[in-house]
C-alpha atoms as a PDB file:
ATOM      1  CA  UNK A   1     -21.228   1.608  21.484  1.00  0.00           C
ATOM      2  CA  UNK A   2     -18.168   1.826  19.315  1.00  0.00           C
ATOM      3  CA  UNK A   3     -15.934  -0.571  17.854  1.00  0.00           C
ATOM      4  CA  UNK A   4     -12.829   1.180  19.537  1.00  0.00           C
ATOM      5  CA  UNK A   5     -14.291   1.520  23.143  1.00  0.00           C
ATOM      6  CA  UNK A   6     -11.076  -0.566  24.679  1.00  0.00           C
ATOM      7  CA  UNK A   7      -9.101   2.620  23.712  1.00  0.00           C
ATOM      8  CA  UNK A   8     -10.888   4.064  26.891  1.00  0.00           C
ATOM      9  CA  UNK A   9      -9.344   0.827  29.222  1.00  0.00           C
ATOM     10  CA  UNK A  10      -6.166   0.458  27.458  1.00  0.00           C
ATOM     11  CA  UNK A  11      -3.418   0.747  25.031  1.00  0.00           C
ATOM     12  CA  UNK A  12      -3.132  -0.348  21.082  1.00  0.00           C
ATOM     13  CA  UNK A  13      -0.050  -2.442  22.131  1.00  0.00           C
ATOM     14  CA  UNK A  14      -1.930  -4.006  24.698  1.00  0.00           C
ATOM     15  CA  UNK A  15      -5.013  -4.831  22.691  1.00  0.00           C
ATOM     16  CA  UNK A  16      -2.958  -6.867  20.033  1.00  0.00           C
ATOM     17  CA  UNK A  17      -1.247  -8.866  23.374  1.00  0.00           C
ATOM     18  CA  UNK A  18      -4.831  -9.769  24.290  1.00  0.00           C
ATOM     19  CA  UNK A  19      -5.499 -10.260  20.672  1.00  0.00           C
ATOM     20  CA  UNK A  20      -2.503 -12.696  19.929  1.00  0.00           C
ATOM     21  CA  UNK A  21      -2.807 -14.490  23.099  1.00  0.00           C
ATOM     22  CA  UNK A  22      -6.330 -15.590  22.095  1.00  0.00           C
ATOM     23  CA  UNK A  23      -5.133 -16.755  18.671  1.00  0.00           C
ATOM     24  CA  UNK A  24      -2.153 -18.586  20.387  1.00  0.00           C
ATOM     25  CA  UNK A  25      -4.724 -20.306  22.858  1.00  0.00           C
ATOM     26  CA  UNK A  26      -6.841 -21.599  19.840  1.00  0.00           C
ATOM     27  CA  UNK A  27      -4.664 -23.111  17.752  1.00  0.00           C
ATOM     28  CA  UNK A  28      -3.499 -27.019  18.169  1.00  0.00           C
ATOM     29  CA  UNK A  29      -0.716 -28.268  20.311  1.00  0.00           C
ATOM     30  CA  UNK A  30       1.826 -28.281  17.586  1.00  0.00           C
ATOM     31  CA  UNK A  31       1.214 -25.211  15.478  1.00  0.00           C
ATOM     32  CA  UNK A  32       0.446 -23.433  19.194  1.00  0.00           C
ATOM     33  CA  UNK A  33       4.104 -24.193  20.772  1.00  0.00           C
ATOM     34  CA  UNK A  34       5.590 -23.319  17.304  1.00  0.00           C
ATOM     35  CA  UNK A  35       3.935 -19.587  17.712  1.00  0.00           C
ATOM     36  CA  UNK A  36       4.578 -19.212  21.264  1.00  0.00           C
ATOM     37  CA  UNK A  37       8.483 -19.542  20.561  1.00  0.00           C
ATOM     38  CA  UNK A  38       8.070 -17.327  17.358  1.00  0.00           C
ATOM     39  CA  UNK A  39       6.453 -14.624  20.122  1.00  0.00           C
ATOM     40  CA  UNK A  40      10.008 -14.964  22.420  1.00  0.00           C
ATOM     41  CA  UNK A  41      12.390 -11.854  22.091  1.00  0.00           C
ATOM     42  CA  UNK A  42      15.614 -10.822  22.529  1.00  0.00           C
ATOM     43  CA  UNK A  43      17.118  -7.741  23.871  1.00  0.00           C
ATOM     44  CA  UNK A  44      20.354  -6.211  23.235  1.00  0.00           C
ATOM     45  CA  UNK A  45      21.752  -2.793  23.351  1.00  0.00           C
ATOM     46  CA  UNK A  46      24.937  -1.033  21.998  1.00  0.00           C
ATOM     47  CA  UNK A  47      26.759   1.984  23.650  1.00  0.00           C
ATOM     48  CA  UNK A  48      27.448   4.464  20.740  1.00  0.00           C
ATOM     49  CA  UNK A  49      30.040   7.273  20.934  1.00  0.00           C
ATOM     50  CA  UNK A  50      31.447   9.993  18.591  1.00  0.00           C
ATOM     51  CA  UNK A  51      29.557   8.038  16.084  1.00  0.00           C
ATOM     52  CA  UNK A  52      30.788   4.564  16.547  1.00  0.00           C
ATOM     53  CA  UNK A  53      29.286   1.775  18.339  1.00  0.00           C
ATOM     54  CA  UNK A  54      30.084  -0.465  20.626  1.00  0.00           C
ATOM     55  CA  UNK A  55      30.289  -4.172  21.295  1.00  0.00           C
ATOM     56  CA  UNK A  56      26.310  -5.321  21.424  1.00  0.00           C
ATOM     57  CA  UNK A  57      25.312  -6.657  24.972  1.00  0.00           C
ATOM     58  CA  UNK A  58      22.069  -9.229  25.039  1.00  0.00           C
ATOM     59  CA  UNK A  59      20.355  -8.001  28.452  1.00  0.00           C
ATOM     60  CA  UNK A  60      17.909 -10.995  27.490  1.00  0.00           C
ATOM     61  CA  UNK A  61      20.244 -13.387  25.948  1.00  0.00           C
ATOM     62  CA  UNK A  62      18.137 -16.155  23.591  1.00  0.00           C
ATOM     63  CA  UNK A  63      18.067 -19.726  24.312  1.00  0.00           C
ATOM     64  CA  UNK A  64      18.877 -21.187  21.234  1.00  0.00           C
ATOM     65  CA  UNK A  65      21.608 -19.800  18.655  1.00  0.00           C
ATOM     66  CA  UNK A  66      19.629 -21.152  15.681  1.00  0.00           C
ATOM     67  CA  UNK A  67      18.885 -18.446  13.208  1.00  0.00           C
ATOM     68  CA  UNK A  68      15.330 -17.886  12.514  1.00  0.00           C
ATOM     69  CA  UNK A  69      14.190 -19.500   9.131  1.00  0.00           C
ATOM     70  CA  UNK A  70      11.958 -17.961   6.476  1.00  0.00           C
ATOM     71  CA  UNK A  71       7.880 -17.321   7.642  1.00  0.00           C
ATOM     72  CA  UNK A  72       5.764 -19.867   5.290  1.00  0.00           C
ATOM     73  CA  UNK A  73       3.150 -17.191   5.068  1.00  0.00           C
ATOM     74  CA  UNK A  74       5.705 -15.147   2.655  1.00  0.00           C
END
């Protein structure tokens, strides 16, 4: 059997979901509620015409308006 026989049951992207979740799941209360909001997104788009864009529009506004700090791993 080879290593890559989830490519037959599904995709990269959702391999490294599975993946994260099951390093999220293993870590301690703490450090795991700390990675879980690291994994939260935000969506915006911007309408662009004749080269200019528009105002930006969160479809998924975030919760918080604190800016995201340095990672410690850098």
């Amino acid at each position: 059997m080879s290593a890559a026989t989830w490519r037959q049951f599904f995709t990269y992207n959702k391999y490294t979901q599975i993946a994260a979740r099951a390093v999220r799941q293993s870590l301690n209360e703490t450090e795991r509620v700390a990675a879980e909001k690291r994994g939260l997104t935000a969506l915006k788009y911007q309408h662009w015409e004749n080269g200019q864009g528009g105002e930006q529009v969160f479809l998924n506004p975030p919760e918080d308006d604190a800016k995201p700090g340095k990672s410690k791993a850098v």
